[in-house]
Protein backbone atom coordinates (compact mmCIF):
# COMPACT_ATOMS: atom_id res chain seq x y z
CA UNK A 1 7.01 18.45 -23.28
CA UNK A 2 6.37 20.49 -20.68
CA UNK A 3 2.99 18.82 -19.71
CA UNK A 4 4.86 15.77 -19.73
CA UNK A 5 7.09 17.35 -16.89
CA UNK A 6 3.82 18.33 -14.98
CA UNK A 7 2.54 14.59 -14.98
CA UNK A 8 6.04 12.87 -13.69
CA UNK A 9 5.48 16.08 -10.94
CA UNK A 10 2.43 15.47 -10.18
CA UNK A 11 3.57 11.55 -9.72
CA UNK A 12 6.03 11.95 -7.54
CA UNK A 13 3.58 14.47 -5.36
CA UNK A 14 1.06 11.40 -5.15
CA UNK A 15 4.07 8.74 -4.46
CA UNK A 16 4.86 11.44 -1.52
CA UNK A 17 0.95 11.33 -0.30
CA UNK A 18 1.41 7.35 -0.45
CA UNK A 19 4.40 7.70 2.04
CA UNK A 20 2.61 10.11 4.25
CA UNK A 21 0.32 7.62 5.23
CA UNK A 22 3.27 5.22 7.42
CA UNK A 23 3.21 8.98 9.10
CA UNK A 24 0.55 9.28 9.73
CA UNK A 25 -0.03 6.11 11.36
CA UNK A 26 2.49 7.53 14.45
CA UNK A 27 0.61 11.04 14.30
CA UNK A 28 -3.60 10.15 14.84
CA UNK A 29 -3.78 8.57 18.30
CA UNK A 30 -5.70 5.48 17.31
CA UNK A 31 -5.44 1.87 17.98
CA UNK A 32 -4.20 0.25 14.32
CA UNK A 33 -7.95 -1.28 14.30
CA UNK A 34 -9.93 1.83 14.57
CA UNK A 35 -7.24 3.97 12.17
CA UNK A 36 -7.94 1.81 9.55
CA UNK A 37 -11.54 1.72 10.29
CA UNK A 38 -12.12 5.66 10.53
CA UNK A 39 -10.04 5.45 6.89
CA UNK A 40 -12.03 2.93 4.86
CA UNK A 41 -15.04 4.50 5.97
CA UNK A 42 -14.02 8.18 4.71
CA UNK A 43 -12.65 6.96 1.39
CA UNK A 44 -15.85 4.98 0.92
CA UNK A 45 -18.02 7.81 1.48
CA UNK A 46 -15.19 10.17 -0.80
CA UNK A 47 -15.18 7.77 -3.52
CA UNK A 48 -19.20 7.40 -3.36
CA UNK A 49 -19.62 11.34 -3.94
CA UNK A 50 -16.96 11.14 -7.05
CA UNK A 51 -19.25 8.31 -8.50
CA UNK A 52 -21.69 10.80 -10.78
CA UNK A 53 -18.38 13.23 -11.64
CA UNK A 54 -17.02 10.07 -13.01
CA UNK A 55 -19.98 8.83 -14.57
CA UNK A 56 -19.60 5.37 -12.83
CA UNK A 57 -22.36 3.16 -11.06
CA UNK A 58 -23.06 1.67 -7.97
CA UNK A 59 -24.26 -1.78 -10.20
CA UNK A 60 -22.38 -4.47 -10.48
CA UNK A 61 -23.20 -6.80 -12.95
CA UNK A 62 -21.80 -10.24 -11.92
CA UNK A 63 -22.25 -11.02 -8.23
CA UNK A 64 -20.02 -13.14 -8.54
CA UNK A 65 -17.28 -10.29 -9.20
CA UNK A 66 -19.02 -8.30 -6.39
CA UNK A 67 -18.39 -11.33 -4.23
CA UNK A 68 -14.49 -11.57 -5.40
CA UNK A 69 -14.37 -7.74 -4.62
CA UNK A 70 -15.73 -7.72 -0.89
CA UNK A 71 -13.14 -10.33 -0.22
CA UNK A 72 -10.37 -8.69 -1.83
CA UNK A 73 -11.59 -5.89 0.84
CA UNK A 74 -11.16 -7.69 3.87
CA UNK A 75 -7.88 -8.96 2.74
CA UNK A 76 -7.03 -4.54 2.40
CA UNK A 77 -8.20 -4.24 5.93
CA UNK A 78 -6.40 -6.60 7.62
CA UNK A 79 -3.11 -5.56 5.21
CA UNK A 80 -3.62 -1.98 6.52
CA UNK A 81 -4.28 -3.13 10.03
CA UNK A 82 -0.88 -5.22 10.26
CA UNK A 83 0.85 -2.40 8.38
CA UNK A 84 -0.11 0.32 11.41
CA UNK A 85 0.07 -2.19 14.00
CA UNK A 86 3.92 -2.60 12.85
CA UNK A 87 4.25 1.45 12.64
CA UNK A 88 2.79 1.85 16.59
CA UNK A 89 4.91 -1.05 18.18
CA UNK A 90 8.06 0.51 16.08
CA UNK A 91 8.62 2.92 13.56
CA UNK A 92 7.51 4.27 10.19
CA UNK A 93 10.26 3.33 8.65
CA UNK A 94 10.25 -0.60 9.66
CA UNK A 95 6.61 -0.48 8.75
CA UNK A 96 7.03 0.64 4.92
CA UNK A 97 10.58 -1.21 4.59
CA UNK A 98 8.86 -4.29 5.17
CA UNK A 99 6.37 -3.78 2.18
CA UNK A 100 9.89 -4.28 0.28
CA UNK A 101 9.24 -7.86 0.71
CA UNK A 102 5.98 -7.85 -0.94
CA UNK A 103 8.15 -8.52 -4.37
CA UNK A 104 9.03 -11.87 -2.97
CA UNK A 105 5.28 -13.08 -2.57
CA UNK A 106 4.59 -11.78 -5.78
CA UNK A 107 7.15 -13.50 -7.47
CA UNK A 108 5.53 -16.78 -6.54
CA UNK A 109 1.70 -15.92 -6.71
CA UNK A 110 1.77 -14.54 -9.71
CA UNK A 111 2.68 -18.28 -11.40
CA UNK A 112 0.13 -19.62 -9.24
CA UNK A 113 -2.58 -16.83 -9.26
CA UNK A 114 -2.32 -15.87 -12.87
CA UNK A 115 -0.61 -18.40 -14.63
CA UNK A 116 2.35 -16.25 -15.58
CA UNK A 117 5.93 -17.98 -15.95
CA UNK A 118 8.42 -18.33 -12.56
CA UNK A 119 11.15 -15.93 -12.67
CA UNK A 120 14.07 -16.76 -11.19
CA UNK A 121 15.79 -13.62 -11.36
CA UNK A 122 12.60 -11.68 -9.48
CA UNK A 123 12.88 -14.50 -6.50
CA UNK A 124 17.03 -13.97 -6.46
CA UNK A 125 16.09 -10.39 -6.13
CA UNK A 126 13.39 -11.54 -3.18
CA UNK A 127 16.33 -13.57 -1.59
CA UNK A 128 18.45 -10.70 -1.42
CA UNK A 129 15.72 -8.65 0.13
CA UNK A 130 14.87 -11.01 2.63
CA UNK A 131 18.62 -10.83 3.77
CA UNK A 132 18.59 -7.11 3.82
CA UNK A 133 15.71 -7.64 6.30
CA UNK A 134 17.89 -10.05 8.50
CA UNK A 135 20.63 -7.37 8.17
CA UNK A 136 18.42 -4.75 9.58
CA UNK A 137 16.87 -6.52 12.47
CA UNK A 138 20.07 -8.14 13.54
CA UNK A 139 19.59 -6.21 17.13
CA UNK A 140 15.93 -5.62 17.62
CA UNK A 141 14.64 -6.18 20.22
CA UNK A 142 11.50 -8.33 21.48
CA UNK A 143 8.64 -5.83 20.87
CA UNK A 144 10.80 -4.42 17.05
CA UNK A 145 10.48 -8.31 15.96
CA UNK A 146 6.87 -8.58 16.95
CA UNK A 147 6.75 -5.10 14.36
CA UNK A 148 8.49 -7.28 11.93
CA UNK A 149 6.31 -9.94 12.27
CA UNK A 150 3.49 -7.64 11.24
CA UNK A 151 4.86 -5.88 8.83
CA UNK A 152 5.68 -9.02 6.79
CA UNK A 153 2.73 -10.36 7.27
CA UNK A 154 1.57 -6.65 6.08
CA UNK A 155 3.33 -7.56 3.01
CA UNK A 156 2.26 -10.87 2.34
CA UNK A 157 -1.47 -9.83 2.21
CA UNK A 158 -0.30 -6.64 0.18
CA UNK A 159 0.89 -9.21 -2.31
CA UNK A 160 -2.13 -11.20 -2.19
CA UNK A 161 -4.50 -8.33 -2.89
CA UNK A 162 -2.45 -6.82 -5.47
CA UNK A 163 -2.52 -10.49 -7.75
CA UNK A 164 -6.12 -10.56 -6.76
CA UNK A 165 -6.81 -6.90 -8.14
CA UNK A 166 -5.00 -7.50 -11.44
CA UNK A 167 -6.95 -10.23 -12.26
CA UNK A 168 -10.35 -8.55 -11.54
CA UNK A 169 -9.22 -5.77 -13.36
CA UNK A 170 -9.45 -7.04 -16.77
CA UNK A 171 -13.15 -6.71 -16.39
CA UNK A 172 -13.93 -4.14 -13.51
CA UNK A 173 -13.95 -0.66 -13.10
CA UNK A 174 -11.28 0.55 -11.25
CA UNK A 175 -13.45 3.09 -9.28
CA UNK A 176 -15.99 0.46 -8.73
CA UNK A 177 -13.29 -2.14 -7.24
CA UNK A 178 -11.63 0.15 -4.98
CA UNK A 179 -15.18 1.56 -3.89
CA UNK A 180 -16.28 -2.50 -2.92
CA UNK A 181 -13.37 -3.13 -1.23
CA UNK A 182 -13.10 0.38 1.00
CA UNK A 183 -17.03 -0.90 1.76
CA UNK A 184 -16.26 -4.53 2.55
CA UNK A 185 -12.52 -3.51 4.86
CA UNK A 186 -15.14 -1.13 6.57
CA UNK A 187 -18.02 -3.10 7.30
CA UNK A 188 -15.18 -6.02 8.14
CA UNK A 189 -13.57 -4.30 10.94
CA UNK A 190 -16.89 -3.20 11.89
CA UNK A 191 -17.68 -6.67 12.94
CA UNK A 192 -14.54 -6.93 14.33
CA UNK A 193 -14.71 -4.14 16.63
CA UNK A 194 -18.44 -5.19 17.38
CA UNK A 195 -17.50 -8.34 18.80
CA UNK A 196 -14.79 -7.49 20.46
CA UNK A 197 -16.21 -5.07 22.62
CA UNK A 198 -14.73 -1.88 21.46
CA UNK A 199 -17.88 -0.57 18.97
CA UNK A 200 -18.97 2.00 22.08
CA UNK A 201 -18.90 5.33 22.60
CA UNK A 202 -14.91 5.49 22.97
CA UNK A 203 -14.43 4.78 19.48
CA UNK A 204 -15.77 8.25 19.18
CA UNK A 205 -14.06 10.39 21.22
CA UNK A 206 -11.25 11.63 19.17
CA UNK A 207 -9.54 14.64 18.93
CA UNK A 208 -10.37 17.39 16.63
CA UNK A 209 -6.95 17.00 15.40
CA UNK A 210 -7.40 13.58 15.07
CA UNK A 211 -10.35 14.36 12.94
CA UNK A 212 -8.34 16.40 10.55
CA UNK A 213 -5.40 13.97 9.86
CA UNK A 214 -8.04 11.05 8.85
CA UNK A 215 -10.14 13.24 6.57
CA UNK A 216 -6.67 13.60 4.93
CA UNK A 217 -5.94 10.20 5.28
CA UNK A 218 -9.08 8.59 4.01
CA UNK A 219 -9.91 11.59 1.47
CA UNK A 220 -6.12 12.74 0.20
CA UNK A 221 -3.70 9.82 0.82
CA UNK A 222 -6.98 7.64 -0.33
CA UNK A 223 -9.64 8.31 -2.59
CA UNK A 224 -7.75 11.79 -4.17
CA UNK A 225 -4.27 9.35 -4.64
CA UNK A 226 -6.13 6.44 -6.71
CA UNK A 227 -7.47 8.71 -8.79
CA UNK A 228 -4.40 10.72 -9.38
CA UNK A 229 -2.86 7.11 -10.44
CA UNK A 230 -5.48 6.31 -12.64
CA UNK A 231 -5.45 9.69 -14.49
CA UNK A 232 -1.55 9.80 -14.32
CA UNK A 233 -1.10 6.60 -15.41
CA UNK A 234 -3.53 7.27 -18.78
CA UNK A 235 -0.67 9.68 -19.53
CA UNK A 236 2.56 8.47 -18.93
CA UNK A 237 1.61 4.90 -18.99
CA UNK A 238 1.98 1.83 -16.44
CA UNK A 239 5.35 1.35 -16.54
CA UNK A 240 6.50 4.72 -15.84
CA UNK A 241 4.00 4.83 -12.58
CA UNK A 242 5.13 1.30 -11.47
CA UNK A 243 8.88 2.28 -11.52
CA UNK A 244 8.14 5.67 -9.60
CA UNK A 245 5.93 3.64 -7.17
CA UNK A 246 8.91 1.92 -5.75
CA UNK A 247 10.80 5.34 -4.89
CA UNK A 248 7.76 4.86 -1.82
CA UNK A 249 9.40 3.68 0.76
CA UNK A 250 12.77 6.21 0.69
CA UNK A 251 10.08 9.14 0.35
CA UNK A 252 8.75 7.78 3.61
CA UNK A 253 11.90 7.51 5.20
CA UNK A 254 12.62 10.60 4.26
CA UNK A 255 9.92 11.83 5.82
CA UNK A 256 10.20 10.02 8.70
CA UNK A 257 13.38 11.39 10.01
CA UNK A 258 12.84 14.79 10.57
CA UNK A 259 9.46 14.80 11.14
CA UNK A 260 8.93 11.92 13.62
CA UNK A 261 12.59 12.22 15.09
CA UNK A 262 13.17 8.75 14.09
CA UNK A 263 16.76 9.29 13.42
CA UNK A 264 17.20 9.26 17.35
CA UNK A 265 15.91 5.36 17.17
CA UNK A 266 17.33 4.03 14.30
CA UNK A 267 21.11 2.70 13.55
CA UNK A 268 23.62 2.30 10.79
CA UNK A 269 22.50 -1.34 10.16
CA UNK A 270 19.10 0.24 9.08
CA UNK A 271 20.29 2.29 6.75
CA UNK A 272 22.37 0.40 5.38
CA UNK A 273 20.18 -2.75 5.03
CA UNK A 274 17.24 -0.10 4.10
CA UNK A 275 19.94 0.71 0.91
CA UNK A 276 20.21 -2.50 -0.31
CA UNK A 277 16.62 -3.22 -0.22
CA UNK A 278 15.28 -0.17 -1.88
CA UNK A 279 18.20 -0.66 -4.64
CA UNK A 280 16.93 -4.23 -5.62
CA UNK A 281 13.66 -3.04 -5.49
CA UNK A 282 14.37 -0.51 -7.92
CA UNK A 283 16.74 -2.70 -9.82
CA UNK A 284 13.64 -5.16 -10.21
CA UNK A 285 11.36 -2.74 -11.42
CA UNK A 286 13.84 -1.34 -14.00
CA UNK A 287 14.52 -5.00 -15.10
CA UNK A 288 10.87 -5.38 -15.81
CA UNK A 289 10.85 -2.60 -17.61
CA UNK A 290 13.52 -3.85 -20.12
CA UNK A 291 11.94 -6.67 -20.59
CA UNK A 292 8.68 -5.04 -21.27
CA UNK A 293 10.21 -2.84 -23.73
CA UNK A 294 11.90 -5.80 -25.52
CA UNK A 295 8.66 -7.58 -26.02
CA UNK A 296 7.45 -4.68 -27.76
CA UNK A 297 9.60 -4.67 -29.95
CA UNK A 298 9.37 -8.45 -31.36
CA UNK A 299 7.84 -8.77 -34.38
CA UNK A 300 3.83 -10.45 -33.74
């Protein structure tokens, strides 16, 4: 029992790690574009030195899944890129909040992606969300909606990689997938800063602080936090992890307030709107879980 205890601790320590990182994006002093850059090339390089612990390979043996993979990757970067470009032009807690809305795209890509049924209670539950967004940014102002717009968008492509990474994963590696897809977001935004003139030699000149918080970032909130999932999730099982996952973005916002001040910025309508959406979140997620535990039980 008690190591039981330990694992559901040691979850909730990861789903903390995974709400650092909206932190962090208002703590390192990078552009959205080179943050993400510095982080997909330091998880790459973390997850490459686990390889021979794990006893996984480099090979891949369809190209055709290596192919899928890369492009799962540069869907990741731009996600990530979106997701800190929201966090600079507002706050940490707008950026995460919006990734509530990633249930909505999922509720209709999944039927399209996968093949699964529509659910109409999971796109009520998106509805409701979408109005708890409204509700939130009912006085933003011109450069808050611009966040909004990219942290939806955030969401949308968080959606679309997370269908994309189910599907490969009835036949990949996990280590392998997330490995391809740190190397393809890297080598991505490599291109992109290439060509748009900001691959020179102030891309470099960072801060020894700076240094630090993206070795955590790329290493901890990264490479360490998949793993964690993985070996957690052996354990206690996918639902349990799921359901915990969702607890994200109040972990975040809890974070958020005293250590980026960002109770001086934000109002009553955020909270309040940030309450309802977290609750249907949560109320999804335990729905699914019912219904998961009901199909278990039917006779086959």
């Amino acid at each position: 029992m008690f190591g039981r205890y330990t694992y559901h601790l040691l979850l909730h320590f990861v789903i903390l790690i995974f709400g650092f990182t909206g932190i962090l994006g208002q703590i390192i002093s990078l552009d959205a574009i080179p943050l993400v850059w510095y982080r997909t090339f330091i998880a790459f390089v973390a997850l490459a030195a686990l390889l021979p612990l794990l006893k996984a390979s480099f090979r891949m043996r369809s190209k055709k899944r290596l192919l899928q993979m890369l492009g799962v990757g540069v869907i990741v970067a731009l996600h990530w890129v979106t997701f800190y470009q929201a966090i600079q032009l507002s706050t940490a807690s707008l950026g995460i909040l919006c990734l509530a809305t990633t249930t909505l795209h999922v509720s209709w890509l999944e039927p399209l992606i996968i093949g699964r049924p529509f659910s109409w209670v999971e796109f009520a539950f998106s509805l409701i969300i979408v109005a708890g967004i409204y509700f939130v940014s009912g006085d933003f102002s011109t450069q808050e909606y611009t966040a909004l717009a990219y942290g939806l968008t955030s969401a949308l492509l968080a959606a679309i990689f997370a269908v994309l990474n189910a599907k490969l994963a009835d036949d990949s590696s996990p280590i392998q997938m997330t490995l391809y897809e740190m190397l393809a977001a890297f080598l991505f935004l490599s291109l992109v800063l290439l060509f748009s003139g900001q691959m020179n030699s102030s891309l470099f000149a960072i801060t020894f602080v700076d240094v630090l918080w993206l070795i955590f970032l790329g290493v901890i909130c990264t490479s360490f936090a998949f793993l964690a999932i993985i070996f957690i999730m052996q354990r206690l099982g996918a639902f349990s992890v799921s359901l915990s996952i969702n607890l994200e973005p109040v972990y975040t916002i809890v974070l958020a307030i005293p250590i980026l001040h960002e109770y001086e910025v934000l109002n009553n309508r955020f909270y309040i709107g940030s309450a309802v959406i977290i609750a249907v979140v949560i109320a999804n997620a335990a729905l699914k879980g019912q219904q998961a535990k009901k199909a278990r039980l039917l006779p086959k």
